[in-house]
C-alpha atoms as a PDB file:
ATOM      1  CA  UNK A   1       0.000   0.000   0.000  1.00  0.00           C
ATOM      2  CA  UNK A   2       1.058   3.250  -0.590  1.00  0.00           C
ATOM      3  CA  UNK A   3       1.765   6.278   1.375  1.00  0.00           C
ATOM      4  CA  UNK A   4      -1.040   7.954  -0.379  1.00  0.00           C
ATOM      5  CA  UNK A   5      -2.983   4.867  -0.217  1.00  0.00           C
ATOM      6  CA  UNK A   6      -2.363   4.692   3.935  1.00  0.00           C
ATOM      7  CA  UNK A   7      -2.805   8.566   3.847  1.00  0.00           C
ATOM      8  CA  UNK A   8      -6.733   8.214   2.543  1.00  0.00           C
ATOM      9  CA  UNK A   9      -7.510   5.164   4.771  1.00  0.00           C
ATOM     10  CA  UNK A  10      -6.399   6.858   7.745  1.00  0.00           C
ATOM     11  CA  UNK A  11      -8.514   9.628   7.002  1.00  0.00           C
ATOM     12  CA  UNK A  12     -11.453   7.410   5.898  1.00  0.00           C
ATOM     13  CA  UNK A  13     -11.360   5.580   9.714  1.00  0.00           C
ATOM     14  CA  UNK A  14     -10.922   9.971  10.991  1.00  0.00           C
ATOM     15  CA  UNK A  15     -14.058  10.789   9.443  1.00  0.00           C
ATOM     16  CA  UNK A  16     -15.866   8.149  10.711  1.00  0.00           C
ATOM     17  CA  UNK A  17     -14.953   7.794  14.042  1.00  0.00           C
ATOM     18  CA  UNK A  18     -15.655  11.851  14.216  1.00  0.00           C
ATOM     19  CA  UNK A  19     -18.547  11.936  12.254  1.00  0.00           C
ATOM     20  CA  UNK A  20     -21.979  13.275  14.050  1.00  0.00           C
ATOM     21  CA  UNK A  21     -22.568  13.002  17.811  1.00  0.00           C
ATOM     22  CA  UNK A  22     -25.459  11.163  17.076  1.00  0.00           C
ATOM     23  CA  UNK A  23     -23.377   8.276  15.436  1.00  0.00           C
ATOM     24  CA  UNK A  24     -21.035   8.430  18.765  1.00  0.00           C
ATOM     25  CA  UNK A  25     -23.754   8.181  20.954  1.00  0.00           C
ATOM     26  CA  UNK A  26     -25.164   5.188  18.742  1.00  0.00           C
ATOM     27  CA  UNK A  27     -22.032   3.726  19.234  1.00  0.00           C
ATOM     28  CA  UNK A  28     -22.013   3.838  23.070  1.00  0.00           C
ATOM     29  CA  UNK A  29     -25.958   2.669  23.194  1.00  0.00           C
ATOM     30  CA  UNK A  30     -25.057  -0.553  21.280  1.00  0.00           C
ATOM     31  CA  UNK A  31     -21.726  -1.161  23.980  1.00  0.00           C
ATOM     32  CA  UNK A  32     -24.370  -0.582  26.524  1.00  0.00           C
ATOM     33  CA  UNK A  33     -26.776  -3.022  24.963  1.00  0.00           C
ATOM     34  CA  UNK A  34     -23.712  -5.670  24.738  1.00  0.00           C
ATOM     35  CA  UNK A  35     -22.431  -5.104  28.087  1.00  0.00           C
ATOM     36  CA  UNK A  36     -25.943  -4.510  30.176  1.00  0.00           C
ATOM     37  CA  UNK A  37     -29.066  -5.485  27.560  1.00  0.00           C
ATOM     38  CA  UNK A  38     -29.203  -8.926  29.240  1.00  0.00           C
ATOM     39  CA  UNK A  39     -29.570  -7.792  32.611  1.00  0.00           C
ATOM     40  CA  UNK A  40     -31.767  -4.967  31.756  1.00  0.00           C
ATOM     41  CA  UNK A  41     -33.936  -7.356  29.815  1.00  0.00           C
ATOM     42  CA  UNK A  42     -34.131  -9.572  32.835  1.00  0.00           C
ATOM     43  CA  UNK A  43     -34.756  -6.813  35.481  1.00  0.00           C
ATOM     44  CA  UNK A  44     -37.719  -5.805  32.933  1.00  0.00           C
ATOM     45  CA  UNK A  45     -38.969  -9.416  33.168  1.00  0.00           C
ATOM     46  CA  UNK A  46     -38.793  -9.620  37.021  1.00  0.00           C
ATOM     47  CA  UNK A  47     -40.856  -6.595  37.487  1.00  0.00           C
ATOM     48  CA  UNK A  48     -43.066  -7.258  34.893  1.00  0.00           C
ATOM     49  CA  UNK A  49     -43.594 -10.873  37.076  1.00  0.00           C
ATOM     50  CA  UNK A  50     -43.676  -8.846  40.781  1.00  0.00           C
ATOM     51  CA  UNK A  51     -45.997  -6.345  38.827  1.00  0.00           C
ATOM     52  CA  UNK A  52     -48.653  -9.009  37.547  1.00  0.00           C
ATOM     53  CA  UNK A  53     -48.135 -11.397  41.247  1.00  0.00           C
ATOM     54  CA  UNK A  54     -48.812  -8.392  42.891  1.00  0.00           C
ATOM     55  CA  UNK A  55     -52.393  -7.396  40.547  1.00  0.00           C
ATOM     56  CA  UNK A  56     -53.110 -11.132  41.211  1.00  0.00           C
ATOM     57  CA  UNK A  57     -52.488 -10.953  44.807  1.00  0.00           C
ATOM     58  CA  UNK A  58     -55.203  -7.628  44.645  1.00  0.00           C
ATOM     59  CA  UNK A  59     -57.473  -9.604  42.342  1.00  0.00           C
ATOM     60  CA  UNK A  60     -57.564 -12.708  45.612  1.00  0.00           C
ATOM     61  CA  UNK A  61     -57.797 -10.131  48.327  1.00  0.00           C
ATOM     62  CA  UNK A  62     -60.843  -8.245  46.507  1.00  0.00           C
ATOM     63  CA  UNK A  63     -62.516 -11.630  46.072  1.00  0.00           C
ATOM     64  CA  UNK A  64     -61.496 -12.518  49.357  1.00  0.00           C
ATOM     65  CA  UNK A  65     -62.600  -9.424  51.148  1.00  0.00           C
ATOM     66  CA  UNK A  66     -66.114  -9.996  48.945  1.00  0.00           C
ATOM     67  CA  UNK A  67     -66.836 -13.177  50.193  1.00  0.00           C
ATOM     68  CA  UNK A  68     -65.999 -12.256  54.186  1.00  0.00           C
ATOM     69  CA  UNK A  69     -68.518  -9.118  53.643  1.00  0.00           C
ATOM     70  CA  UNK A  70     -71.108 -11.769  52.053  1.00  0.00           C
ATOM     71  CA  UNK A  71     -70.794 -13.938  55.143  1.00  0.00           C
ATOM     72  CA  UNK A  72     -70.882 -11.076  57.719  1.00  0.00           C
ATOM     73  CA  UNK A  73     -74.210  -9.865  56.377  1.00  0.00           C
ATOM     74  CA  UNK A  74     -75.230 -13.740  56.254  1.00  0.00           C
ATOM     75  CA  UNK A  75     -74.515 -14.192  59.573  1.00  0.00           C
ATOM     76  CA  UNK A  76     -75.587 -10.925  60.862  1.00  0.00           C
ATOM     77  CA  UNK A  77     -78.795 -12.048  59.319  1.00  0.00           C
ATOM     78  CA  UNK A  78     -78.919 -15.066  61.479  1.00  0.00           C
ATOM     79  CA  UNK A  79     -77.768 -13.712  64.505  1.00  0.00           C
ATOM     80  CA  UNK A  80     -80.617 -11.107  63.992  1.00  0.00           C
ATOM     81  CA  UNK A  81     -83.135 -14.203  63.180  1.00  0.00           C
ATOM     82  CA  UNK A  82     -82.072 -16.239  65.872  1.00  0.00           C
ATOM     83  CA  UNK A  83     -82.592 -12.827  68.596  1.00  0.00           C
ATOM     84  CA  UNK A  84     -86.109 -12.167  66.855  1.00  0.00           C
ATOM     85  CA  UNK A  85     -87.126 -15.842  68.085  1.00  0.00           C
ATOM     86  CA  UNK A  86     -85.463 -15.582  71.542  1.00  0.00           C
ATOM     87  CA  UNK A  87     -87.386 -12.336  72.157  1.00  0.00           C
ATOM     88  CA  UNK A  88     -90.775 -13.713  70.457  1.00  0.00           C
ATOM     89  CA  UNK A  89     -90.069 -16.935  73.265  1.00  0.00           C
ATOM     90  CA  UNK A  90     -89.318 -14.724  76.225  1.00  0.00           C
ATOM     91  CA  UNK A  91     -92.588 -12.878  75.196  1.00  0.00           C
ATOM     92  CA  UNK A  92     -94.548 -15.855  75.139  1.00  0.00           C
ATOM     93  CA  UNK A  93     -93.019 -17.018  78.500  1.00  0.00           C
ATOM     94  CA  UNK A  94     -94.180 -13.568  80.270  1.00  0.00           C
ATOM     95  CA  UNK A  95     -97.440 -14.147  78.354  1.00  0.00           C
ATOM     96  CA  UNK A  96     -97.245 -17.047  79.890  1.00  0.00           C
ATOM     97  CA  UNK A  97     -96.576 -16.610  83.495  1.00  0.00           C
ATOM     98  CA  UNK A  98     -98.595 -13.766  83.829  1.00  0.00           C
ATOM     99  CA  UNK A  99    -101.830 -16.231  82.951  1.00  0.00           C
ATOM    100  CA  UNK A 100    -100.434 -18.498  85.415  1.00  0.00           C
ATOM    101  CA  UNK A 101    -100.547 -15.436  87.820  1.00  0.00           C
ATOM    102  CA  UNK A 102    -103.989 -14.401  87.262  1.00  0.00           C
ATOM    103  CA  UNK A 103    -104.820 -17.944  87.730  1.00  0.00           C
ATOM    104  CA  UNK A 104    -103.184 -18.235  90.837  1.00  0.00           C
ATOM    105  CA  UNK A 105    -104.657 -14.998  91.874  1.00  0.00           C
ATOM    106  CA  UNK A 106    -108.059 -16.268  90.831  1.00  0.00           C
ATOM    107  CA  UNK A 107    -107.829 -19.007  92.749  1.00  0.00           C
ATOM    108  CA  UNK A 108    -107.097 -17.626  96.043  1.00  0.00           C
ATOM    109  CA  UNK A 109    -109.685 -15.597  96.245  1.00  0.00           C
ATOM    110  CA  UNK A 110    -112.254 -18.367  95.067  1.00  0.00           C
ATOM    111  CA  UNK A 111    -111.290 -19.882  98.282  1.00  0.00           C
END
């Protein structure tokens, strides 16, 4: 090769190693890419998979949470049924009672 030859390659490889900023900065984006892509891929992944666990661990608790409200009004519902009876029972037994008063009182002065 000759010195003019040498002369135009070297300036070739000049120009394009000092061409645009934007071609520099290309140039360090694609090391970057090489030297951290993988990992930055992966880290992507991970919270992608923490991301959707944690939407799915939202989605249980809502159900979850649902269903606990369904059986709190069920069994408030009961509790409330089963108090109606006990005071409809104790109402009868006064009912009660008091005839068996009057009765009693009846019957002592029948005497």
């Amino acid at each position: 090769m000759s010195k003019a030859e040498r002369h135009a390659t070297n300036g070739a490889h000049e120009a394009s190693t000092t061409g645009p900023a934007t071609t520099s900065a290309d140039t360090i984006e694609q090391v970057r890419e090489l030297l951290f892509g993988h990992e930055k891929r992966s880290a992507e992944q991970r919270d992608n998979e923490i991301n959707e666990r944690i939407h799915a661990l939202n989605a249980d608790m809502l159900e979850r949470m649902a269903m606990l409200e369904s059986r709190l009004v069920e069994t408030e519902r009961a509790l409330e049924a089963q108090h109606n009876t006990a005071l409809e029972n104790i109402s009868a037994a006064i009912s009660e009672l008091g005839l068996r008063v009057g009765q009693m009182v009846t019957q002592r002065r029948g005497r």
